[in-house]
PDB file of N, CA and C in Angstrom:
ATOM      1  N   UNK A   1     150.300  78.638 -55.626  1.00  0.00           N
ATOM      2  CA  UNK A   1     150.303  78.967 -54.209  1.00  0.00           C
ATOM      3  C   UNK A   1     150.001  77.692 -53.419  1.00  0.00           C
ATOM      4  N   UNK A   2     150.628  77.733 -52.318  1.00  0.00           N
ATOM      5  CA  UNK A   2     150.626  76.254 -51.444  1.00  0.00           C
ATOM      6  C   UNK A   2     149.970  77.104 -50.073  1.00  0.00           C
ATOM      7  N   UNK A   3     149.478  76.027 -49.135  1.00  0.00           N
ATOM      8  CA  UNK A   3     148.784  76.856 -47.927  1.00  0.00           C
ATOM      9  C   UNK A   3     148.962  74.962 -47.064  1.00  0.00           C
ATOM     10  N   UNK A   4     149.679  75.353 -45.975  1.00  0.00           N
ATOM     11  CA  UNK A   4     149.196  73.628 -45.242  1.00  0.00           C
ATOM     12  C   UNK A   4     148.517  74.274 -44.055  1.00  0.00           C
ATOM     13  N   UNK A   5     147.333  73.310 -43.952  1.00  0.00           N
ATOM     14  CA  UNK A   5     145.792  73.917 -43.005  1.00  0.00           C
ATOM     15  C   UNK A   5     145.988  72.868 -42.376  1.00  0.00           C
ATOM     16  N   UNK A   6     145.129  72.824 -41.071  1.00  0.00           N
ATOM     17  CA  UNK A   6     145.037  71.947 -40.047  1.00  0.00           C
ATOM     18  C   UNK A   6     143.630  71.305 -39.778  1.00  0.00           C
ATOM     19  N   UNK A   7     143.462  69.966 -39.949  1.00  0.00           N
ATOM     20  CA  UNK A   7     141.928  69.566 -39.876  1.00  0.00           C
ATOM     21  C   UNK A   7     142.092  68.109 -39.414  1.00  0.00           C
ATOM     22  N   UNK A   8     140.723  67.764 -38.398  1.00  0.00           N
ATOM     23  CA  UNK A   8     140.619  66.954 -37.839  1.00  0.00           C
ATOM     24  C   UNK A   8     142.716  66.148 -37.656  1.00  0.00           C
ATOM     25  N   UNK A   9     142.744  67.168 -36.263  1.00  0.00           N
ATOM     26  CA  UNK A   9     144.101  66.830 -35.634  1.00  0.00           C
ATOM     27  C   UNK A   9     145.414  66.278 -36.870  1.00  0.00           C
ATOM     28  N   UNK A  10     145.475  66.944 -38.060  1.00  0.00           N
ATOM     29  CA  UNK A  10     146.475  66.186 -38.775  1.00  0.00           C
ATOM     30  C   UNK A  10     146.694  67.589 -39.603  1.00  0.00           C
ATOM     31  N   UNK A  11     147.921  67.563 -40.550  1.00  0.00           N
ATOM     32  CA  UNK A  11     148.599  68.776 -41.031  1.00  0.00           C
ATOM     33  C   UNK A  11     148.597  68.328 -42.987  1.00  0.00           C
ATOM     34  N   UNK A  12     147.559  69.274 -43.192  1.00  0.00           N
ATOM     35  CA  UNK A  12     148.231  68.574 -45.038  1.00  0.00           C
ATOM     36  C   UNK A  12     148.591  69.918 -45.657  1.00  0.00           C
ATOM     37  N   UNK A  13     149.572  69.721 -46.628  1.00  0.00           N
ATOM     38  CA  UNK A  13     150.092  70.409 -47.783  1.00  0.00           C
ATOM     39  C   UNK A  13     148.887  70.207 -48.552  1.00  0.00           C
ATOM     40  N   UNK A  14     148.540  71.579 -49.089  1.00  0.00           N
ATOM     41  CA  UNK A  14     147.360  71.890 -50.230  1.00  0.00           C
ATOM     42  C   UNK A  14     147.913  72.854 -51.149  1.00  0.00           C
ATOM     43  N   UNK A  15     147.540  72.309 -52.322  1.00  0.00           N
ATOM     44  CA  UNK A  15     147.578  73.653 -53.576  1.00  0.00           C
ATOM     45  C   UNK A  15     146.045  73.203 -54.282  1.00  0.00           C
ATOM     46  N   UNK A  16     145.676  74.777 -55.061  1.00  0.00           N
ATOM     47  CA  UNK A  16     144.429  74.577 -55.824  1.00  0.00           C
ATOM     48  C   UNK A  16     144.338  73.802 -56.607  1.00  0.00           C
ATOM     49  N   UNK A  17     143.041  72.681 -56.676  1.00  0.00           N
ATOM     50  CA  UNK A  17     142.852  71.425 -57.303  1.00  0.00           C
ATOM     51  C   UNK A  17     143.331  69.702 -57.292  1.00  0.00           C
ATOM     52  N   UNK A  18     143.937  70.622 -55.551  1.00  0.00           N
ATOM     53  CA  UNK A  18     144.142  69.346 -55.078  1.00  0.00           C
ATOM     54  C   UNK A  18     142.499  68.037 -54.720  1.00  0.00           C
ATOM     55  N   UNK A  19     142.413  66.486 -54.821  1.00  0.00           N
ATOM     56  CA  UNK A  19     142.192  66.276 -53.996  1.00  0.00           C
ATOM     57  C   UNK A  19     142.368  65.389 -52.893  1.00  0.00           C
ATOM     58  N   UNK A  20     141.786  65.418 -51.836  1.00  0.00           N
ATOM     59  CA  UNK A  20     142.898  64.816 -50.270  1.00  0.00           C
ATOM     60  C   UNK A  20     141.632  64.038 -49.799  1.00  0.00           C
ATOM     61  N   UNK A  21     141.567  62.957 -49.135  1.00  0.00           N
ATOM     62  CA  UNK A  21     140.847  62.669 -47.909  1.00  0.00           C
ATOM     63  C   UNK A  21     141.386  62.742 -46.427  1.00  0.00           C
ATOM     64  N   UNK A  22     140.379  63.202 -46.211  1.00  0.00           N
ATOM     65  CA  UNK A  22     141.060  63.737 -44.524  1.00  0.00           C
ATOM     66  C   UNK A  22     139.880  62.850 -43.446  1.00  0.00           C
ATOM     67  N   UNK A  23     140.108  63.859 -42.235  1.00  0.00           N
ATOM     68  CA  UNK A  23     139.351  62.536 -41.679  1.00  0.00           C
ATOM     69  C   UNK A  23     137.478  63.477 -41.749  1.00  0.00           C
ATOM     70  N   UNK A  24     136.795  62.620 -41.473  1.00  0.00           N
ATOM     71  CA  UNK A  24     135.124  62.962 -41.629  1.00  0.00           C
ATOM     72  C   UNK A  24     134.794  64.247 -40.635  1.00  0.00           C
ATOM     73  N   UNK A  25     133.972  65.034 -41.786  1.00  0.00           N
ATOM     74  CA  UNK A  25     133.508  66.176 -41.490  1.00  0.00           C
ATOM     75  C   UNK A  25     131.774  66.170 -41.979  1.00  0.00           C
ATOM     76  N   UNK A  26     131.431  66.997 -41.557  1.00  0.00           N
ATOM     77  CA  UNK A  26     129.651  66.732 -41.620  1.00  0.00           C
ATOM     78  C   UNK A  26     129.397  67.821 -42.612  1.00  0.00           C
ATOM     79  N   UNK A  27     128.990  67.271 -43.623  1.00  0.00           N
ATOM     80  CA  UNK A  27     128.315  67.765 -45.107  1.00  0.00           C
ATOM     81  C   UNK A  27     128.124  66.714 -46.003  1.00  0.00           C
ATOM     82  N   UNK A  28     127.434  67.611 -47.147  1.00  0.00           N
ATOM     83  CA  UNK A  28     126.747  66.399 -48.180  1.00  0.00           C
ATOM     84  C   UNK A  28     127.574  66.490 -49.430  1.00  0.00           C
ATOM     85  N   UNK A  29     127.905  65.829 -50.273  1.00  0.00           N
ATOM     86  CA  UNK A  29     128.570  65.609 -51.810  1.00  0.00           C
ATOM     87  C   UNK A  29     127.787  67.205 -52.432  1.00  0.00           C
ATOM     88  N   UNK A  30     129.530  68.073 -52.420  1.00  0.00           N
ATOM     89  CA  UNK A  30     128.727  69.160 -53.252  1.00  0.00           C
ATOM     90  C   UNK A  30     128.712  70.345 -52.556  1.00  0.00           C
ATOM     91  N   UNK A  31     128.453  70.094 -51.204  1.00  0.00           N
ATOM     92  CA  UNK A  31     128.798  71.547 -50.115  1.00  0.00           C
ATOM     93  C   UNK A  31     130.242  71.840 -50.410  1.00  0.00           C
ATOM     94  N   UNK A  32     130.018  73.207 -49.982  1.00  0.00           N
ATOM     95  CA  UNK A  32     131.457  74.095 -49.841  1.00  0.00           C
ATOM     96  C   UNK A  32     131.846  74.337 -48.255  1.00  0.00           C
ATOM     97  N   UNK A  33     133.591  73.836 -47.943  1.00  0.00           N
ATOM     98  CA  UNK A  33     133.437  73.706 -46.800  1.00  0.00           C
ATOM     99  C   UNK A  33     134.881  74.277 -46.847  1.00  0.00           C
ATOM    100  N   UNK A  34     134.984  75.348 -45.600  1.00  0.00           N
ATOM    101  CA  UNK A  34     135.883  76.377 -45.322  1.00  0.00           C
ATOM    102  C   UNK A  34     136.718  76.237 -44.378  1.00  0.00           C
ATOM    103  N   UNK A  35     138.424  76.020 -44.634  1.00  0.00           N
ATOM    104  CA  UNK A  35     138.662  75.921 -43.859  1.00  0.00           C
ATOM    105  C   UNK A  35     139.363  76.912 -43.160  1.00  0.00           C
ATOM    106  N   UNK A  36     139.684  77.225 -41.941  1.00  0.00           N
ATOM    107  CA  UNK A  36     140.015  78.635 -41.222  1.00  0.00           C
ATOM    108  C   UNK A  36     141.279  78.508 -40.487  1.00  0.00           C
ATOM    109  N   UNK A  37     141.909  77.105 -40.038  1.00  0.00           N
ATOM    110  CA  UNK A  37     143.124  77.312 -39.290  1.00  0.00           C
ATOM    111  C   UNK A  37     144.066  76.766 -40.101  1.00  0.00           C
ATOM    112  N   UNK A  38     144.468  77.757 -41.312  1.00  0.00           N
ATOM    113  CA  UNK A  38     145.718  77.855 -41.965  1.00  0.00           C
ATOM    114  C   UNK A  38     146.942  78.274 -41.456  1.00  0.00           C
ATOM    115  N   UNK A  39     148.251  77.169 -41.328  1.00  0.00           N
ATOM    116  CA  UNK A  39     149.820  77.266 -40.542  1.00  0.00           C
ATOM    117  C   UNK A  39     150.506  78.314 -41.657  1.00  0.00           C
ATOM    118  N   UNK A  40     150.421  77.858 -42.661  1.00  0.00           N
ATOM    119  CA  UNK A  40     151.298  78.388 -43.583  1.00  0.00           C
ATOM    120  C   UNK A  40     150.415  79.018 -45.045  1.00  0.00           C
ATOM    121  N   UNK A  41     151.271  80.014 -45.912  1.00  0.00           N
ATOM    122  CA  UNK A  41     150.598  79.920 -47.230  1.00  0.00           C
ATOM    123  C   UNK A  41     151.669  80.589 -48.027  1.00  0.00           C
ATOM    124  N   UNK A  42     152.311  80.378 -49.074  1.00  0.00           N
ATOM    125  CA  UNK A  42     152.746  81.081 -49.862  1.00  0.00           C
ATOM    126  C   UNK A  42     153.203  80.328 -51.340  1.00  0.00           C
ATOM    127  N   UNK A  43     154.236  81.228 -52.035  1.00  0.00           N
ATOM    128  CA  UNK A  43     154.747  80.909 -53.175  1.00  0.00           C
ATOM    129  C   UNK A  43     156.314  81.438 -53.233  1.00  0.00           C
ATOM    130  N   UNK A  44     156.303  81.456 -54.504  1.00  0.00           N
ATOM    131  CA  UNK A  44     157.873  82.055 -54.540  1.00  0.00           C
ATOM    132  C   UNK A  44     158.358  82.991 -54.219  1.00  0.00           C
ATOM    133  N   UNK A  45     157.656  84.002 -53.896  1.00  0.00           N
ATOM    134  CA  UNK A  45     157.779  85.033 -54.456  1.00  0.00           C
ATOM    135  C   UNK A  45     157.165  85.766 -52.906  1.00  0.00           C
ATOM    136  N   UNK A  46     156.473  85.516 -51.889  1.00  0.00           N
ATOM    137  CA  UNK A  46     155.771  85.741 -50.736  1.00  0.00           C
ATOM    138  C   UNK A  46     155.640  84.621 -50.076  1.00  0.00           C
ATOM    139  N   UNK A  47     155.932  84.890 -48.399  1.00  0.00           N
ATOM    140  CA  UNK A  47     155.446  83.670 -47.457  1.00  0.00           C
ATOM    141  C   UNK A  47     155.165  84.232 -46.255  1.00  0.00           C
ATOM    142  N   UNK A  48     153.883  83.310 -45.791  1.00  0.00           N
ATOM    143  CA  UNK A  48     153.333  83.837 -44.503  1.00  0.00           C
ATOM    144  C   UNK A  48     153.303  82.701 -43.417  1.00  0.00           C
ATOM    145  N   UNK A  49     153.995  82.792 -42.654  1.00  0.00           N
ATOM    146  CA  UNK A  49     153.567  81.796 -41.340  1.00  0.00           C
ATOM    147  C   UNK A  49     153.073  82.133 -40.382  1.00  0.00           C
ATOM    148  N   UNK A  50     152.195  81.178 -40.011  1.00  0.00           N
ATOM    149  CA  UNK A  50     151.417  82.031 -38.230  1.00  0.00           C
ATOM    150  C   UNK A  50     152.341  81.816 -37.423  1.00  0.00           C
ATOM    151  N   UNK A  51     151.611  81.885 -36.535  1.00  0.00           N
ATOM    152  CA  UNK A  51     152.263  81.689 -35.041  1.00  0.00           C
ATOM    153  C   UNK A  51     151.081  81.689 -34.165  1.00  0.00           C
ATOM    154  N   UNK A  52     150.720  80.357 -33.925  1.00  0.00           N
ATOM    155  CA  UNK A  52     150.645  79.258 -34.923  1.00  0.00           C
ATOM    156  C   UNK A  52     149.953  79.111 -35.701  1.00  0.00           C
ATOM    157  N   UNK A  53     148.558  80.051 -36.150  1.00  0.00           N
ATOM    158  CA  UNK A  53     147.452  80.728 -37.350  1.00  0.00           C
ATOM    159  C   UNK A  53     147.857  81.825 -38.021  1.00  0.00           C
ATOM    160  N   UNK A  54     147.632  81.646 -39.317  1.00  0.00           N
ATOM    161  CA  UNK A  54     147.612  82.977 -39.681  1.00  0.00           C
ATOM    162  C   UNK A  54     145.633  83.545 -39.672  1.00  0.00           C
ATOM    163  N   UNK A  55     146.317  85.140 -39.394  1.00  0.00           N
ATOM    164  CA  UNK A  55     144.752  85.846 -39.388  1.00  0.00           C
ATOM    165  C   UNK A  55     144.528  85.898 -41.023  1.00  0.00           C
ATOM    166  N   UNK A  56     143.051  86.115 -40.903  1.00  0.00           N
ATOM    167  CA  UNK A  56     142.652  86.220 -42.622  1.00  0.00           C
ATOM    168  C   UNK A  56     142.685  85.608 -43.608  1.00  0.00           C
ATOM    169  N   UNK A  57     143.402  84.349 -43.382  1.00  0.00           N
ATOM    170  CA  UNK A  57     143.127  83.315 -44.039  1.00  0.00           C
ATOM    171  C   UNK A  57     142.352  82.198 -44.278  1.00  0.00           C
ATOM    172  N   UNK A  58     142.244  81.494 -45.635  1.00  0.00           N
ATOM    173  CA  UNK A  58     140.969  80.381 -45.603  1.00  0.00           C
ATOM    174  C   UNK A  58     141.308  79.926 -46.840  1.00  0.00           C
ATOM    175  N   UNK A  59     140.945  78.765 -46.553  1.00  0.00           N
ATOM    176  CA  UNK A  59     140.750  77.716 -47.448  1.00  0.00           C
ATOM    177  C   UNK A  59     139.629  77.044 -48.036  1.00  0.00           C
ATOM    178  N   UNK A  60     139.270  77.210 -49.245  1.00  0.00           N
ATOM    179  CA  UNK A  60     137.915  76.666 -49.347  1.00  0.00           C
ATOM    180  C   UNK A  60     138.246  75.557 -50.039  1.00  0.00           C
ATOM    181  N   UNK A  61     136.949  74.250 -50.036  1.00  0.00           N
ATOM    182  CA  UNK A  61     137.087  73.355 -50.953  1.00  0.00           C
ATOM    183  C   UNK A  61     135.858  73.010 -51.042  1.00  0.00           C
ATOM    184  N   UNK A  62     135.619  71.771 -51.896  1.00  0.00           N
ATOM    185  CA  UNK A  62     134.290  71.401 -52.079  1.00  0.00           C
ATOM    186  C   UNK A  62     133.956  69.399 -51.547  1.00  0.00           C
ATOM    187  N   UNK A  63     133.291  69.079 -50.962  1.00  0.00           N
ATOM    188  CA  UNK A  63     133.338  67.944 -50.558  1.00  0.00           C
ATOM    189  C   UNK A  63     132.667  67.169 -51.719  1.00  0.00           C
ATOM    190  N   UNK A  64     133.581  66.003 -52.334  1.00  0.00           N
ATOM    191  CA  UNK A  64     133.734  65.247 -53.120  1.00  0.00           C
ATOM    192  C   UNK A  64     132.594  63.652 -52.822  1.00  0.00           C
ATOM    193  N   UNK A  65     133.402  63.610 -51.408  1.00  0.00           N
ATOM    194  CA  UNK A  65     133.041  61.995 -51.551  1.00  0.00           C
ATOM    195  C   UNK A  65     132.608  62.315 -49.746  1.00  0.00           C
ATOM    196  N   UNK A  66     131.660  61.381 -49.574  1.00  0.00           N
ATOM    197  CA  UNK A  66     131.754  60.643 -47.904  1.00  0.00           C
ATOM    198  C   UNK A  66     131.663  59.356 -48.006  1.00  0.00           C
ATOM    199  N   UNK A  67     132.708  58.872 -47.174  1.00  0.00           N
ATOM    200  CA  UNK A  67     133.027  57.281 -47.478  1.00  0.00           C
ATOM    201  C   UNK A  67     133.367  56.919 -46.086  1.00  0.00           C
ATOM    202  N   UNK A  68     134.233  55.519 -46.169  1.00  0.00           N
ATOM    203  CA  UNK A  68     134.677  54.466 -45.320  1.00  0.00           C
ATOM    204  C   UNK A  68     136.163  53.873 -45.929  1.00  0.00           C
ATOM    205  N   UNK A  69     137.303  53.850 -45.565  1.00  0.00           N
ATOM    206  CA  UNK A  69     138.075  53.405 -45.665  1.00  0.00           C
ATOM    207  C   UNK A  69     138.195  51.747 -45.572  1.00  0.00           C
ATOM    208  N   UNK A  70     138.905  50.947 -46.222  1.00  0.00           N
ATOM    209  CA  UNK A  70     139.241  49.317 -46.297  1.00  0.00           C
ATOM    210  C   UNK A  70     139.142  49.024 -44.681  1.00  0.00           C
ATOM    211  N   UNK A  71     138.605  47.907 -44.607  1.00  0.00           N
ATOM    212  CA  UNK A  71     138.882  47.600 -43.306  1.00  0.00           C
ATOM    213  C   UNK A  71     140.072  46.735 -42.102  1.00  0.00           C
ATOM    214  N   UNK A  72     140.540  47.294 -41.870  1.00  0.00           N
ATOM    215  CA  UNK A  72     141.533  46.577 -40.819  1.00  0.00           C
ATOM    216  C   UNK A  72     141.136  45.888 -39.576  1.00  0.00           C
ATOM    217  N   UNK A  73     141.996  44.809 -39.623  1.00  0.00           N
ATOM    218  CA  UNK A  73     141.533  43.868 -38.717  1.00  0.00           C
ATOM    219  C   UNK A  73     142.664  44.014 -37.482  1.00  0.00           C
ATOM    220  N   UNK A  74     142.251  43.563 -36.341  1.00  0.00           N
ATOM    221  CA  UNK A  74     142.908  43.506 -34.955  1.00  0.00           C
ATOM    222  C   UNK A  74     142.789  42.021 -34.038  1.00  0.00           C
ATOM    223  N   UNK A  75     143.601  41.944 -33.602  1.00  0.00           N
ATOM    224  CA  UNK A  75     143.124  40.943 -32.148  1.00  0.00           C
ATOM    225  C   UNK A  75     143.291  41.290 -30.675  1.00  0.00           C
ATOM    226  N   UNK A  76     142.525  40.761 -30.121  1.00  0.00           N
ATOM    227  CA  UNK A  76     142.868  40.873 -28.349  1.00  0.00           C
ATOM    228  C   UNK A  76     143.150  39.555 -28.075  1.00  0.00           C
ATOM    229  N   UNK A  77     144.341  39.309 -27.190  1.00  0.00           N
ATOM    230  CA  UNK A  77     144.704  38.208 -26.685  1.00  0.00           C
ATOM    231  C   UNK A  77     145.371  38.354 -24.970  1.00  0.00           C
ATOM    232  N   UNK A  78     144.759  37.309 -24.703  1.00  0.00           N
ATOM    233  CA  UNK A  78     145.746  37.106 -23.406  1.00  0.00           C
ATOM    234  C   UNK A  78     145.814  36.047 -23.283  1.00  0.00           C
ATOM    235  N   UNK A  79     147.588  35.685 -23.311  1.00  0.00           N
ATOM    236  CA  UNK A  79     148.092  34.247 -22.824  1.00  0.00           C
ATOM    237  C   UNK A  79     147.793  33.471 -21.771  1.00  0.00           C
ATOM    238  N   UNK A  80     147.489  32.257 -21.834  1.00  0.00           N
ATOM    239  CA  UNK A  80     147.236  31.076 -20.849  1.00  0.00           C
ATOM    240  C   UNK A  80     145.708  31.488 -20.432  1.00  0.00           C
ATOM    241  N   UNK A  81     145.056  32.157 -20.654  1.00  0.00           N
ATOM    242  CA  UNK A  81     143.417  32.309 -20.707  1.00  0.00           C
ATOM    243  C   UNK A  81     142.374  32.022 -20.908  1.00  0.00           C
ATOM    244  N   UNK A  82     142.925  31.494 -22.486  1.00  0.00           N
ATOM    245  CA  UNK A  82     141.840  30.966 -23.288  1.00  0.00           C
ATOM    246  C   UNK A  82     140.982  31.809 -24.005  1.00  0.00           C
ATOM    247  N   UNK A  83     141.503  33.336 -24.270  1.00  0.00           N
ATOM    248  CA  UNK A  83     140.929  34.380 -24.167  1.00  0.00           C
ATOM    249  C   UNK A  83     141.298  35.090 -25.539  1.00  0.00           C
ATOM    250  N   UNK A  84     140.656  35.043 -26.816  1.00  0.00           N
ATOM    251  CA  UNK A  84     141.172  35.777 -28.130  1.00  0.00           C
ATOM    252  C   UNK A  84     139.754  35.950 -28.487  1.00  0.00           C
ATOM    253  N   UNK A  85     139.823  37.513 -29.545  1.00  0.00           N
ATOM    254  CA  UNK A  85     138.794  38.678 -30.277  1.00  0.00           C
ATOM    255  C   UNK A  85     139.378  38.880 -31.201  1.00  0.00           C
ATOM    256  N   UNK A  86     139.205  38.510 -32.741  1.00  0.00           N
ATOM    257  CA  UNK A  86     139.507  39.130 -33.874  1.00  0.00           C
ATOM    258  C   UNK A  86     137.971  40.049 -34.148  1.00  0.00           C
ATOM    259  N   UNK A  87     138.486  41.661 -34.106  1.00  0.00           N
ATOM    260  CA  UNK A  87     137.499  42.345 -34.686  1.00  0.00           C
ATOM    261  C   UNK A  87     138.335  43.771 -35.764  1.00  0.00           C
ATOM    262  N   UNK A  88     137.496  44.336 -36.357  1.00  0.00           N
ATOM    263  CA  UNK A  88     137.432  45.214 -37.748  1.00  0.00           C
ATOM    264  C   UNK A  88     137.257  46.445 -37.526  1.00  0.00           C
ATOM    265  N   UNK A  89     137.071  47.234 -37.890  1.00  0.00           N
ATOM    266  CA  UNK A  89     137.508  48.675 -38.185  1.00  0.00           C
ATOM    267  C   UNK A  89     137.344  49.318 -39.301  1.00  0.00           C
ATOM    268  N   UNK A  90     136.468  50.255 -39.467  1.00  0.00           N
ATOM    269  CA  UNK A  90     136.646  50.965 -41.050  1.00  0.00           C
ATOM    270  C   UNK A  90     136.417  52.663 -40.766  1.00  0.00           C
ATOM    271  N   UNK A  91     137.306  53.365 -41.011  1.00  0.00           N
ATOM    272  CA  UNK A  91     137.644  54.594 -40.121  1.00  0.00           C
ATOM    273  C   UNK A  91     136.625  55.232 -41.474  1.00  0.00           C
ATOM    274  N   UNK A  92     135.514  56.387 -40.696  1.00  0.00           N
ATOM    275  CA  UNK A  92     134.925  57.291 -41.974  1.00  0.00           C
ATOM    276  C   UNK A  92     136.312  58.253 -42.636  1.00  0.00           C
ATOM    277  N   UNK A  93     135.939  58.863 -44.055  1.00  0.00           N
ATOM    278  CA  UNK A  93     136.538  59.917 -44.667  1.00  0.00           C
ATOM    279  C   UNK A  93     135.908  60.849 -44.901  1.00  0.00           C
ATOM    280  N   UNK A  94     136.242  61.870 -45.561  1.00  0.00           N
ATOM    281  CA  UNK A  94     135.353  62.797 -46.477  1.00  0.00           C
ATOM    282  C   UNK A  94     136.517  63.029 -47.293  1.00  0.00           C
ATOM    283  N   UNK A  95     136.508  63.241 -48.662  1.00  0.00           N
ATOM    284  CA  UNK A  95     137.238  63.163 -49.970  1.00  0.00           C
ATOM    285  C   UNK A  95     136.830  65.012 -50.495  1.00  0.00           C
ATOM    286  N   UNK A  96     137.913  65.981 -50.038  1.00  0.00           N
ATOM    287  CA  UNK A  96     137.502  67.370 -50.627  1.00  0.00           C
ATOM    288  C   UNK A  96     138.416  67.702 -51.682  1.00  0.00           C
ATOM    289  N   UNK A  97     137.815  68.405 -52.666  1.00  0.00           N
ATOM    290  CA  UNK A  97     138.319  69.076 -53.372  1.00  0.00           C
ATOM    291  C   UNK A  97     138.744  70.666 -53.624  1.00  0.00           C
ATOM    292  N   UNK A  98     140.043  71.144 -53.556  1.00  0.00           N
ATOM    293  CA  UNK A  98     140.606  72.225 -53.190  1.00  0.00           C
ATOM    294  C   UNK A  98     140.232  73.317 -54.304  1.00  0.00           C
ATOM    295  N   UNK A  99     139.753  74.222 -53.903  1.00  0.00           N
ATOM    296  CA  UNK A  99     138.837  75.260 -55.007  1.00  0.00           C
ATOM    297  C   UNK A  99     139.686  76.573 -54.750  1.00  0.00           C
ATOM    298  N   UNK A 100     139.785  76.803 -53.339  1.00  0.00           N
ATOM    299  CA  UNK A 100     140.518  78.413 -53.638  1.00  0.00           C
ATOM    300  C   UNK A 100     140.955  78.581 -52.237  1.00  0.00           C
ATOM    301  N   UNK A 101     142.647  79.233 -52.677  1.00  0.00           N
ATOM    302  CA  UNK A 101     143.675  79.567 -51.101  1.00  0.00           C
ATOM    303  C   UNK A 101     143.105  81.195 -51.128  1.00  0.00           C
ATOM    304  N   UNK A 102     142.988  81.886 -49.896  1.00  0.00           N
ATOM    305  CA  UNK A 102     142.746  83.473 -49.859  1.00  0.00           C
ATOM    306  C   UNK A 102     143.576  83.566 -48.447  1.00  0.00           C
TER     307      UNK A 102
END
């Protein structure tokens, strides 16, 4: 069974035992964390789409990791100024693991 849920503003394809990093959510390595605004869910055999939720659905998983992604670098410039900023960036994650579509 496949289910694509919606979290922190982005859309992922999930099946059980997936795992994904998405963007940072507040829990500790080990909580169970539920998710509730499921677009889609089915299999071969059955399919459900919201419009644009489906009711009664959820997604559970288990949070794996809380981290920091590699860091990317940027500049600010403006010509004839004299005026340049190289600075960094390291966007948080949380790393879940997909336990059960309902």
């Amino acid at each position: 069974m496949i289910a694509i849920i919606r979290t922190g503003g982005k859309q992922y394809k999930v099946q059980t035992g997936d795992r994904l990093k998405i963007e940072k959510i507040p829990g500790e390595e080990g909580d169970i964390v539920t998710f509730s605004e499921v677009l889609f869910s089915g299999d071969e055999s059955s399919v459900s789409v919201g419009a644009p939720l489906l009711e009664k659905a959820s997604v559970s998983a288990t949070i794996v990791e809380q981290g920091r992604h590699e860091k990317v670098w940027g500049i600010k410039h403006k010509p004839k100024k004299r005026y340049k900023v190289k600075f960094g960036h390291r966007q948080p994650y949380t790393e879940v693991h997909i336990t059960d579509i309902v």
